[in-house]
N, C-alpha and C. Protein backbone atom coordinates (compact mmCIF):
# COMPACT_ATOMS: atom_id res chain seq x y z
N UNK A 1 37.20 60.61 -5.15
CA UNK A 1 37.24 60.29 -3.73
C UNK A 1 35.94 60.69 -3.04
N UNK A 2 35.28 62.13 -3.31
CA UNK A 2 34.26 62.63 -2.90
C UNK A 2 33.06 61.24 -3.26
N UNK A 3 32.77 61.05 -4.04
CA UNK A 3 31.77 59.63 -4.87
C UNK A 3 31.99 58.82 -4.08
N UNK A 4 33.10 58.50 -3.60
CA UNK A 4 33.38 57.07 -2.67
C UNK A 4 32.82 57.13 -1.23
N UNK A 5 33.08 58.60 -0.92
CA UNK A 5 32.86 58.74 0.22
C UNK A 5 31.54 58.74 0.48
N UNK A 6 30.63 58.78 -0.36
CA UNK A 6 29.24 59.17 -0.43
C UNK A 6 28.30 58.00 -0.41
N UNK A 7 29.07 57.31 -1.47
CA UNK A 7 28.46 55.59 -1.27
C UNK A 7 28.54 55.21 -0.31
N UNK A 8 29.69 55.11 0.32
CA UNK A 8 29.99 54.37 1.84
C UNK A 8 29.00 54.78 3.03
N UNK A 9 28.73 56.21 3.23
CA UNK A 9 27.98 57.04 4.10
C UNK A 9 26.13 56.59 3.76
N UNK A 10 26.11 56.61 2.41
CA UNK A 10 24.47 56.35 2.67
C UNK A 10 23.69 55.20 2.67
N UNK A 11 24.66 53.65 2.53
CA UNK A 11 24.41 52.66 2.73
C UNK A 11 23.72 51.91 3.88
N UNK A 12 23.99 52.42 5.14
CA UNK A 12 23.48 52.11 6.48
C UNK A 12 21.70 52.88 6.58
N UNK A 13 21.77 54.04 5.81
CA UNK A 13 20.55 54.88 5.33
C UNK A 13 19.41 54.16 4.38
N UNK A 14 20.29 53.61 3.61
CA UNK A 14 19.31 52.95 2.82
C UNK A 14 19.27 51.25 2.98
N UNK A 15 19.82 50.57 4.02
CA UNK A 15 19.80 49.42 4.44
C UNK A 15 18.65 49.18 5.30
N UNK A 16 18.39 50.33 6.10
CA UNK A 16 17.67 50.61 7.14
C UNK A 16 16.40 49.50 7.45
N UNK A 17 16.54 48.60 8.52
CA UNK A 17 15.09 47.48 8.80
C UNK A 17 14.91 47.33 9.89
N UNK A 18 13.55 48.18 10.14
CA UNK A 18 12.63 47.66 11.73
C UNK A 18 11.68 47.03 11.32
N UNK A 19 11.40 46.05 11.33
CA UNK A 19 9.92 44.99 10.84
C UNK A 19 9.21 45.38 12.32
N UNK A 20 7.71 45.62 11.81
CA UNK A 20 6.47 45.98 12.64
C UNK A 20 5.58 45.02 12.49
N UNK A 21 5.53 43.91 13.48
CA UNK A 21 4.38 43.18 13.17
C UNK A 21 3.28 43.24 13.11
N UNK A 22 2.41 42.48 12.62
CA UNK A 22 0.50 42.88 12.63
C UNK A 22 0.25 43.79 11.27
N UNK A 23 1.44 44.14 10.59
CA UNK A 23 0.86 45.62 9.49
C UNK A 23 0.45 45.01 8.27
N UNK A 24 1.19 45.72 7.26
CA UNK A 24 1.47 45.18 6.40
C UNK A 24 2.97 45.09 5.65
N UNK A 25 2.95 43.75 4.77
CA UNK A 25 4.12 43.39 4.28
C UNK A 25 4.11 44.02 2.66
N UNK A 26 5.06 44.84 2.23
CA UNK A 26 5.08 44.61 1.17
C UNK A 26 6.64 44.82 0.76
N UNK A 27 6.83 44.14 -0.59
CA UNK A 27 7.70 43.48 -1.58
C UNK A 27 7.71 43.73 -2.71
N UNK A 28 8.99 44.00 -3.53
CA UNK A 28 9.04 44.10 -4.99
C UNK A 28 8.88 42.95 -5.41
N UNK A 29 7.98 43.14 -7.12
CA UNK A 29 7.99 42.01 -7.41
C UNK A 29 9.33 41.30 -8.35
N UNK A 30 10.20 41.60 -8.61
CA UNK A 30 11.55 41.68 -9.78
C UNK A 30 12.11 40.95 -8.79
N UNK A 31 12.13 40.73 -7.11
CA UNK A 31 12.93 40.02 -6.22
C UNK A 31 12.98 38.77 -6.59
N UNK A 32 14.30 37.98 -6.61
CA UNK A 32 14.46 36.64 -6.52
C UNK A 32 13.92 35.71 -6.24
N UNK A 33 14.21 34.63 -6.84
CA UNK A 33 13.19 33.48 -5.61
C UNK A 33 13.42 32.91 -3.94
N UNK A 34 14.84 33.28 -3.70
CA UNK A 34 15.15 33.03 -2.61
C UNK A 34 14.69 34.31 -1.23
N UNK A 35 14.53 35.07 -2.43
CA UNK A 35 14.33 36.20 -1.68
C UNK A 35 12.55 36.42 -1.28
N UNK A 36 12.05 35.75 -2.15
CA UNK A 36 10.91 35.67 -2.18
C UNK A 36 10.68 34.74 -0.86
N UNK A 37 10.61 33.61 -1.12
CA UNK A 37 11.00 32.94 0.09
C UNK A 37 11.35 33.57 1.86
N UNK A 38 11.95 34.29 1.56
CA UNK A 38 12.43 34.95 2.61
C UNK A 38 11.31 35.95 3.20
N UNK A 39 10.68 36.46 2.29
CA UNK A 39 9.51 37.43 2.38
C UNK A 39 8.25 36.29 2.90
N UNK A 40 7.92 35.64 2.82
CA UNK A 40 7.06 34.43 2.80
C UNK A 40 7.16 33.74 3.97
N UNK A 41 8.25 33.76 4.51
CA UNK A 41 8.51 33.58 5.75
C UNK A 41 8.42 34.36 6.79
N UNK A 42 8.62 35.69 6.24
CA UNK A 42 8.77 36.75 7.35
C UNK A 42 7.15 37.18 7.59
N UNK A 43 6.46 36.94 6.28
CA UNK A 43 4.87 37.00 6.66
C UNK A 43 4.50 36.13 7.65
N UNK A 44 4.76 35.04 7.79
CA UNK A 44 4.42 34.09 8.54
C UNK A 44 4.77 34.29 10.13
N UNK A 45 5.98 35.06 10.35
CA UNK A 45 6.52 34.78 11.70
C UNK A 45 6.27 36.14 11.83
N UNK A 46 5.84 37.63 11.25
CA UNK A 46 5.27 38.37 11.86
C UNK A 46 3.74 38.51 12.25
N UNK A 47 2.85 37.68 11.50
CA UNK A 47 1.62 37.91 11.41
C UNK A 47 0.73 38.42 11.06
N UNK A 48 2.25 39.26 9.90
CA UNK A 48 0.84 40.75 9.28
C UNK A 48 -0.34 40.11 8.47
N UNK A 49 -1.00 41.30 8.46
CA UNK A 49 -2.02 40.77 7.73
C UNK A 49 -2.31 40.91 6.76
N UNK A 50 -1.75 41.82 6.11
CA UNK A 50 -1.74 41.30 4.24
C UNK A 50 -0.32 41.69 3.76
N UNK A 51 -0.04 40.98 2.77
CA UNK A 51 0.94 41.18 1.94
C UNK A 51 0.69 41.36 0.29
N UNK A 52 1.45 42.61 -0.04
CA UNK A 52 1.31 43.30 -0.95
C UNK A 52 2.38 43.12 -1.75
N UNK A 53 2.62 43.12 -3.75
CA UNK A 53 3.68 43.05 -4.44
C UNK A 53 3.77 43.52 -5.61
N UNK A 54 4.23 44.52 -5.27
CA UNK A 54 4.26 45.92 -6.03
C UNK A 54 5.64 45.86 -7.76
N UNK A 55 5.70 46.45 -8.25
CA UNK A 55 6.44 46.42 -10.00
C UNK A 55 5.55 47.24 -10.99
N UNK A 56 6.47 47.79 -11.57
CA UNK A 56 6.14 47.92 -12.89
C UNK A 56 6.06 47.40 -14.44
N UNK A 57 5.54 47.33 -15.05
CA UNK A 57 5.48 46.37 -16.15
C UNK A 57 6.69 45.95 -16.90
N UNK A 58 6.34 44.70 -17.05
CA UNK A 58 7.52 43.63 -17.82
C UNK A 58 7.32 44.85 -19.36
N UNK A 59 8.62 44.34 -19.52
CA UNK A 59 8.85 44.48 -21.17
C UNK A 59 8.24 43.38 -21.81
N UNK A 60 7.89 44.10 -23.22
CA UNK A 60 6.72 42.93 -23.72
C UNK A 60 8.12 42.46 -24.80
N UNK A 61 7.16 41.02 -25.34
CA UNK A 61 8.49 40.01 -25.92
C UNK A 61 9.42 39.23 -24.92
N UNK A 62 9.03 39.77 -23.78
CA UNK A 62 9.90 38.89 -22.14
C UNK A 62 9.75 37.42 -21.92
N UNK A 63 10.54 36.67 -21.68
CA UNK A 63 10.06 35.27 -21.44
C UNK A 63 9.10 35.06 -20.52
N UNK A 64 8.86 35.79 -19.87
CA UNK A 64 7.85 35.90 -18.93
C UNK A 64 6.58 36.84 -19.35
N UNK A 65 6.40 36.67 -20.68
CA UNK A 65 5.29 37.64 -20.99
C UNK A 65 3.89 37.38 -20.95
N UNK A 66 3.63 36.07 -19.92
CA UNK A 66 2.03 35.89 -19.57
C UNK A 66 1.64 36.80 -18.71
N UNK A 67 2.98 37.49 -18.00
CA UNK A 67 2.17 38.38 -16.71
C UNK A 67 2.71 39.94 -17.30
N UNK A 68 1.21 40.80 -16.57
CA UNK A 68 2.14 42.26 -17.24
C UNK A 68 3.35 42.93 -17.20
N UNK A 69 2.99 42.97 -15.30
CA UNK A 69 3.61 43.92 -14.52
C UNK A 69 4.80 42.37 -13.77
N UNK A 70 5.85 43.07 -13.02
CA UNK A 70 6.80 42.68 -12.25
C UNK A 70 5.80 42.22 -10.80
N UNK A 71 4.85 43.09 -10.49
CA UNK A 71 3.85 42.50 -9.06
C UNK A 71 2.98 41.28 -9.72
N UNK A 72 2.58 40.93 -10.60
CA UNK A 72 2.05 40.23 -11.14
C UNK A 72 2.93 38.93 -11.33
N UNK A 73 3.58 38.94 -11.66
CA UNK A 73 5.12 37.61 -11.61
C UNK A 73 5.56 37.37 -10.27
N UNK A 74 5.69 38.42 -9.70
CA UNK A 74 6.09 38.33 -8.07
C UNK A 74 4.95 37.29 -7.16
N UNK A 75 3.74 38.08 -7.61
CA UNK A 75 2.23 37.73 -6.56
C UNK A 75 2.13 36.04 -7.19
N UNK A 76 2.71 35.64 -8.82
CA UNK A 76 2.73 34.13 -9.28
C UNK A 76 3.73 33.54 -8.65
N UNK A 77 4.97 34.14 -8.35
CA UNK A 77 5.72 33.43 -7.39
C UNK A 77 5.69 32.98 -6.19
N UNK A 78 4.93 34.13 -5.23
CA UNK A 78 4.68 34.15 -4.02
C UNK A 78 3.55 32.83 -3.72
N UNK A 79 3.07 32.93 -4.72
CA UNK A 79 1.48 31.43 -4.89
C UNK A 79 1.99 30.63 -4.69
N UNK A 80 2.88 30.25 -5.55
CA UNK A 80 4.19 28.62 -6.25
C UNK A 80 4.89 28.59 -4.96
N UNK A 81 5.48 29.16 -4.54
CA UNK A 81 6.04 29.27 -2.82
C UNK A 81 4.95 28.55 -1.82
């Protein structure tokens, strides 16, 4: 019960979003494509001025093993967008 109660309580904590326009944007790169999208947009209608896409490296043997890292697949997605 204690576990349950704990999840429930720190969700609003870790949901937490004030977007600051003019800054910077940054994004995991492992995010979806829709989600990507979504990020791509929100660059656009805040105005920041750079956007950044951060990961740590793919596992090698990955179907995706032309790119190293997860920001690297992300930053190829964000292009293709």
């Amino acid at each position: 019960m204690i576990r349950f109660v704990g999840v429930r309580t720190v969700q609003p904590f870790l949901a937490f979003n004030a977007p600051v326009s003019g800054g910077l944007l940054v994004v995991e790169g492992w995010m979806p494509d829709f989600a990507m999208k979504e990020a791509v947009a929100e660059f656009g209608r805040n105005h920041d001025s750079s956007l950044f896409v951060t990961g740590g490296p793919l596992s090698f043997g990955a179907p995706l093993s032309e790119y190293r890292t997860y920001a690297e697949l992300g930053a190829a997605t964000i292009a293709k967008l």
